[in-house]
N, C-alpha and C. Protein backbone atom coordinates (compact mmCIF):
# COMPACT_ATOMS: atom_id res chain seq x y z
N UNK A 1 154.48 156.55 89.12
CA UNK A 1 154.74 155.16 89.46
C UNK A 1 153.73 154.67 90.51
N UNK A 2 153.29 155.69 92.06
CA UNK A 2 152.26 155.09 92.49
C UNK A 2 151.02 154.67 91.94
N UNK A 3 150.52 155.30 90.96
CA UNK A 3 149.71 155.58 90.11
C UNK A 3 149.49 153.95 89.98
N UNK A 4 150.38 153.89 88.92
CA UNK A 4 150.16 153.14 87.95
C UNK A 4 150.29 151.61 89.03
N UNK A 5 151.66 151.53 89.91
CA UNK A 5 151.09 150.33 90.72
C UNK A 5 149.78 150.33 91.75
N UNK A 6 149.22 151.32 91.90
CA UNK A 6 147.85 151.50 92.42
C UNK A 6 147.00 150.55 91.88
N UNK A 7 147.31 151.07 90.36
CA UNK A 7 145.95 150.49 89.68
C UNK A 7 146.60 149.17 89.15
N UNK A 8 147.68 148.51 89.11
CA UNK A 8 147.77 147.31 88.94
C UNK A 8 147.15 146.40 90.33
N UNK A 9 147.62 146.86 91.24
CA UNK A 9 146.65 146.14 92.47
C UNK A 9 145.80 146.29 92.64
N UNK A 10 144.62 146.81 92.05
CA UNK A 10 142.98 146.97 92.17
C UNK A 10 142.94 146.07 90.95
N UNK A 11 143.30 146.40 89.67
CA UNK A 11 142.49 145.32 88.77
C UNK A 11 143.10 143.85 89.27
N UNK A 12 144.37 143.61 89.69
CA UNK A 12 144.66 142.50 90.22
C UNK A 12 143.34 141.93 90.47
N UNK A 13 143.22 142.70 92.31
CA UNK A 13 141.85 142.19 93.00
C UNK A 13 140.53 141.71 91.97
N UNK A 14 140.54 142.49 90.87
CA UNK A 14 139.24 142.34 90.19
C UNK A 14 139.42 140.72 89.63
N UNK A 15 140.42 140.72 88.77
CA UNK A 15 140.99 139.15 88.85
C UNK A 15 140.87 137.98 89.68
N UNK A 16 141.27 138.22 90.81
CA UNK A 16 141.76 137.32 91.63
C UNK A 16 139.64 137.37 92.18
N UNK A 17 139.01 137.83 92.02
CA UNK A 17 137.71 138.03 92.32
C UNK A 17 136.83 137.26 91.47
N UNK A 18 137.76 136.85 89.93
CA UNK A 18 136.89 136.81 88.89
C UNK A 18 136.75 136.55 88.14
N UNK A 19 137.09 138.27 87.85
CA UNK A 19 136.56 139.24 86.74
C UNK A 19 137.84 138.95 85.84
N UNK A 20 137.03 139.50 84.12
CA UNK A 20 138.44 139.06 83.32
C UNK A 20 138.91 140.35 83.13
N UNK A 21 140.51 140.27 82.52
CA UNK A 21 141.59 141.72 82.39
C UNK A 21 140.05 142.65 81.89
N UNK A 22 139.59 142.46 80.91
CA UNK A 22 138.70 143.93 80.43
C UNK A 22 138.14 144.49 81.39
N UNK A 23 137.14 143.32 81.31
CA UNK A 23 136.21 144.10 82.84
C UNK A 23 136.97 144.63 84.19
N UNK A 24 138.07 144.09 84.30
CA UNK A 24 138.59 144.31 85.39
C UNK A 24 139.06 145.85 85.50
N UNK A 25 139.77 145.44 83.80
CA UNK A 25 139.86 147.49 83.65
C UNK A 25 139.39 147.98 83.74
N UNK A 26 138.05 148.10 83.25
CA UNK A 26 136.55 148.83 82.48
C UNK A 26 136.69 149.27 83.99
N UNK A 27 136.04 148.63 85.02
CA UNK A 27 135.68 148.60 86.36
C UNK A 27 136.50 149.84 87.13
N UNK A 28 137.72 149.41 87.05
CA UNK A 28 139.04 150.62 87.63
C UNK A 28 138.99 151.66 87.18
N UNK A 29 138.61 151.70 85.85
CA UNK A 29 138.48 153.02 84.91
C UNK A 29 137.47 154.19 85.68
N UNK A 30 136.42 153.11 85.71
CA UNK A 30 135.30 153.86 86.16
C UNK A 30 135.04 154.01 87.83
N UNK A 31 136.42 153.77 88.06
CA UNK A 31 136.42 154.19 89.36
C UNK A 31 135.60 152.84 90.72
N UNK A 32 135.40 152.11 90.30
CA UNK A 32 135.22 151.20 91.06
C UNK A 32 136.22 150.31 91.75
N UNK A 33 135.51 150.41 93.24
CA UNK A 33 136.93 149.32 94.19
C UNK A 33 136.51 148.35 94.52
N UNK A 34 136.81 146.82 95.04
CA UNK A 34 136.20 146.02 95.81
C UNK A 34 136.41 146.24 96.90
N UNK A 35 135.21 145.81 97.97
CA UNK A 35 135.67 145.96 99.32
C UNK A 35 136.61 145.12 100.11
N UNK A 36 137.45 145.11 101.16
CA UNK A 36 138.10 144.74 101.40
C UNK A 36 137.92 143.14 101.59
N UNK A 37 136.29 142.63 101.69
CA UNK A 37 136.48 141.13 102.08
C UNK A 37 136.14 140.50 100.76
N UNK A 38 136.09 140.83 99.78
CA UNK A 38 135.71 140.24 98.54
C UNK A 38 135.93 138.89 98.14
N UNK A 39 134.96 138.77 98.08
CA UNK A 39 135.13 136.70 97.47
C UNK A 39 134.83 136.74 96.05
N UNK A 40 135.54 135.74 95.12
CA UNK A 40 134.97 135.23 93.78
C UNK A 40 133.13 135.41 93.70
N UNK A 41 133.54 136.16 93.05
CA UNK A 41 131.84 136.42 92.45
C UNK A 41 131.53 135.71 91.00
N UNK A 42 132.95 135.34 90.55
CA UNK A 42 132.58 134.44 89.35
C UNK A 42 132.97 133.19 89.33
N UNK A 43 132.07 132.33 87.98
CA UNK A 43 132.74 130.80 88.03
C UNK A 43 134.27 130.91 87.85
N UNK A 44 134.85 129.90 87.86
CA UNK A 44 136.23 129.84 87.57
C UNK A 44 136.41 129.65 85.70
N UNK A 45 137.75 130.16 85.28
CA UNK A 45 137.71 129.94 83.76
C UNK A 45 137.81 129.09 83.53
N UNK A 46 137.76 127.63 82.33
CA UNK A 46 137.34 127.10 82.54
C UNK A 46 139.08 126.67 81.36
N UNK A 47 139.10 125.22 82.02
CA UNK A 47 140.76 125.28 80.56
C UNK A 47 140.72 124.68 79.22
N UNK A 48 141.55 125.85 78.45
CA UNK A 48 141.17 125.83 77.20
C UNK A 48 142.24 124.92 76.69
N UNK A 49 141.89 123.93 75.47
CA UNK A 49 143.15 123.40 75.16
C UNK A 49 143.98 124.56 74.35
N UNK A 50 145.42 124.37 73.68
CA UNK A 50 145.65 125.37 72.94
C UNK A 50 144.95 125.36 71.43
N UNK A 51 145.16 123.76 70.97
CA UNK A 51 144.33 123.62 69.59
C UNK A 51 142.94 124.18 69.55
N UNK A 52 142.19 124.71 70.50
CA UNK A 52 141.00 125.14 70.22
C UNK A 52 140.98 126.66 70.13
N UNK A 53 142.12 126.90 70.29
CA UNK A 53 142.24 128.19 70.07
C UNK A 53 142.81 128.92 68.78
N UNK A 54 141.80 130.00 68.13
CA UNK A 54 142.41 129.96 66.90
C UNK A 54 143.27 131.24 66.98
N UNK A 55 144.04 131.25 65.59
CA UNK A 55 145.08 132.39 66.28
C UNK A 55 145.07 133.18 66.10
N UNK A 56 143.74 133.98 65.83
CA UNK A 56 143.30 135.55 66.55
C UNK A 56 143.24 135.58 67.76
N UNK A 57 142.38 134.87 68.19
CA UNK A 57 142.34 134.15 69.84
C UNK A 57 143.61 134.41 70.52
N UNK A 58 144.55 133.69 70.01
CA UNK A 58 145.87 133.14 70.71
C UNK A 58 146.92 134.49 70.94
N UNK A 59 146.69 135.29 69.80
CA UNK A 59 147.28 136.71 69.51
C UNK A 59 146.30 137.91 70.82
N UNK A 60 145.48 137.54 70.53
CA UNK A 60 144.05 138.62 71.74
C UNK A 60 144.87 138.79 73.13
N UNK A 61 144.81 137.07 73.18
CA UNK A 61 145.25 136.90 74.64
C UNK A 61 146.97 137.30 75.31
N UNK A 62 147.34 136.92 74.02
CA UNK A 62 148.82 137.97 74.57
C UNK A 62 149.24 138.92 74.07
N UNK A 63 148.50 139.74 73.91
CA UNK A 63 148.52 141.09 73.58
C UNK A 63 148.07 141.50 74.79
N UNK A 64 147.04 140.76 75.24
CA UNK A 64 145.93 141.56 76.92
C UNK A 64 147.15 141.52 77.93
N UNK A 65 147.68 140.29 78.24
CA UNK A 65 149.17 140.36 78.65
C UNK A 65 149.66 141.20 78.75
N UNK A 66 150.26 141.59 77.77
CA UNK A 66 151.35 142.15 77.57
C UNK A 66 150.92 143.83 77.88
N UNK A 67 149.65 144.22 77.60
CA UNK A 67 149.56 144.90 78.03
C UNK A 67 149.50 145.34 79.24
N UNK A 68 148.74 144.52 79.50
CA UNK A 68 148.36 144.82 81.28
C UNK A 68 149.52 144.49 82.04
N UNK A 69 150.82 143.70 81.72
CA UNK A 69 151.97 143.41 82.54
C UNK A 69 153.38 144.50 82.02
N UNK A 70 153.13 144.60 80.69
CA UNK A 70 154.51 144.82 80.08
C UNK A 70 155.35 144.24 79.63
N UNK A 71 155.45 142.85 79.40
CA UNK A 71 156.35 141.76 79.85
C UNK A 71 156.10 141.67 78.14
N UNK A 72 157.61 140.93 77.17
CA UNK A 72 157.58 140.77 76.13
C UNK A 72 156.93 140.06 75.41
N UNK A 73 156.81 139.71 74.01
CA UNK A 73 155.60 138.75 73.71
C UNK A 73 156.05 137.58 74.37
N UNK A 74 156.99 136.67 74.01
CA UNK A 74 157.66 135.57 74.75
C UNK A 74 157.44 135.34 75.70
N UNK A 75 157.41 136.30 76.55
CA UNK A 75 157.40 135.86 78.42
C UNK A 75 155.64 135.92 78.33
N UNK A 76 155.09 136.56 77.20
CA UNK A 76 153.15 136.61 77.60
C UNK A 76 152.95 135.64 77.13
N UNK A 77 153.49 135.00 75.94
CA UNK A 77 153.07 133.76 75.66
C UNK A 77 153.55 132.53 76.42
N UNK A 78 154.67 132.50 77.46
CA UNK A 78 154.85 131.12 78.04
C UNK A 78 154.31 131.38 79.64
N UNK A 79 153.96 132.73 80.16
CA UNK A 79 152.81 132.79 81.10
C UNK A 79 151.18 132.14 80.51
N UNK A 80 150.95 132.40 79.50
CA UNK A 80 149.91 131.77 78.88
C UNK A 80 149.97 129.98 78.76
N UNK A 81 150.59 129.59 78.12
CA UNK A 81 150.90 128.58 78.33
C UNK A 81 151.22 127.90 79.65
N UNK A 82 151.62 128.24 80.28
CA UNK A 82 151.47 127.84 81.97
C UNK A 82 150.47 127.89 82.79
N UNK A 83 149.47 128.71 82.53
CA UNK A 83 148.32 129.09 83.03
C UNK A 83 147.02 128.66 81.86
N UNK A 84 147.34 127.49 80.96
CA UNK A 84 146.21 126.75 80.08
C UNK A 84 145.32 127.60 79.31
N UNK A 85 146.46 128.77 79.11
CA UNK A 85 145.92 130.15 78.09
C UNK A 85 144.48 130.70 78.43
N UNK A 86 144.22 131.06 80.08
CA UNK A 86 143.80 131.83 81.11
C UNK A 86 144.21 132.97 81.02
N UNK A 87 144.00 133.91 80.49
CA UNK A 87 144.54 135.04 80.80
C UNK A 87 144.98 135.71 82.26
N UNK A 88 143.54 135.87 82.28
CA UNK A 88 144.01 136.43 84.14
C UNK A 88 144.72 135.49 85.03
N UNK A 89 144.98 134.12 84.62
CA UNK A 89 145.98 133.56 85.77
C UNK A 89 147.07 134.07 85.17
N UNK A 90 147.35 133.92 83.54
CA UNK A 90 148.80 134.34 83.54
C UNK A 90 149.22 135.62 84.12
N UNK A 91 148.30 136.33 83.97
CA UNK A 91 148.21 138.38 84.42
C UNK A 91 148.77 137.80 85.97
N UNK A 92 148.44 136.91 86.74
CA UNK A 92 148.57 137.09 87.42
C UNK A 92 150.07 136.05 87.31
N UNK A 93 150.25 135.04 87.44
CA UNK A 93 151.68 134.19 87.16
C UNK A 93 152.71 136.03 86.84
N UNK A 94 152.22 136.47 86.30
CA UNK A 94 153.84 137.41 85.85
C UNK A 94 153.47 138.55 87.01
N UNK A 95 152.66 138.60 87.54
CA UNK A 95 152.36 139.55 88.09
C UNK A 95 153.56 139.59 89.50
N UNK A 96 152.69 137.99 89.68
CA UNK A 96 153.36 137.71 90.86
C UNK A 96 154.61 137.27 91.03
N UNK A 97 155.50 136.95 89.63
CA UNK A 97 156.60 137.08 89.58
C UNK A 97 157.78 138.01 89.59
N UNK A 98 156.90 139.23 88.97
CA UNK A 98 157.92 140.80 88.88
C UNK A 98 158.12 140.97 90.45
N UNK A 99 157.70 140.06 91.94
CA UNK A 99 157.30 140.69 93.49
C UNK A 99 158.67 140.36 93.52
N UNK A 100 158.78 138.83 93.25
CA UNK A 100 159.89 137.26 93.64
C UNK A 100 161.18 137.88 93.97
């Protein structure tokens, strides 16, 4: 269990830095940390409508969810939808809801 919330709060950081769920993993995987003062190193995502999304797309993104949170398809898809189908905000919307 430390484990695993370990590494949910490092790729968090990679997020909240950024970076999207993959890279964020990729990064953790390979053993990389940010340092403690880390600022956005990337642009911000940018919002997608949902109609432009087709629904491989729409399926990608809450599947990444769901993985990276656990949370059922339902709850990945209306974190998605709340977060303008952003992934990493929703990663983070449920993230920061399992704390509440």
């Amino acid at each position: 269990l430390l484990a695993e919330t370990q590494r949910a709060f490092e790729v968090q950081r990679f997020l909240r830095a950024g970076y999207d769920l993959e890279e964020a993993s990729q990064r953790y995987a390979a053993g990389d940390l940010l340092p403690a003062s880390a600022v956005a190193k990337r642009p911000a995502s940018r919002r997608v409508e949902p109609a432009e999304l087709q629904p491989q797309e729409r399926e990608k993104r809450i599947q990444e969810v769901i993985i990276f949170t656990g949370v059922d398809e339902a709850a990945a898809e209306r974190a998605l939808q709340a977060s303008d189908w952003i992934t990493d905000l929703a990663v983070n919307q449920v993230l920061d809801n399992l704390t509440e």
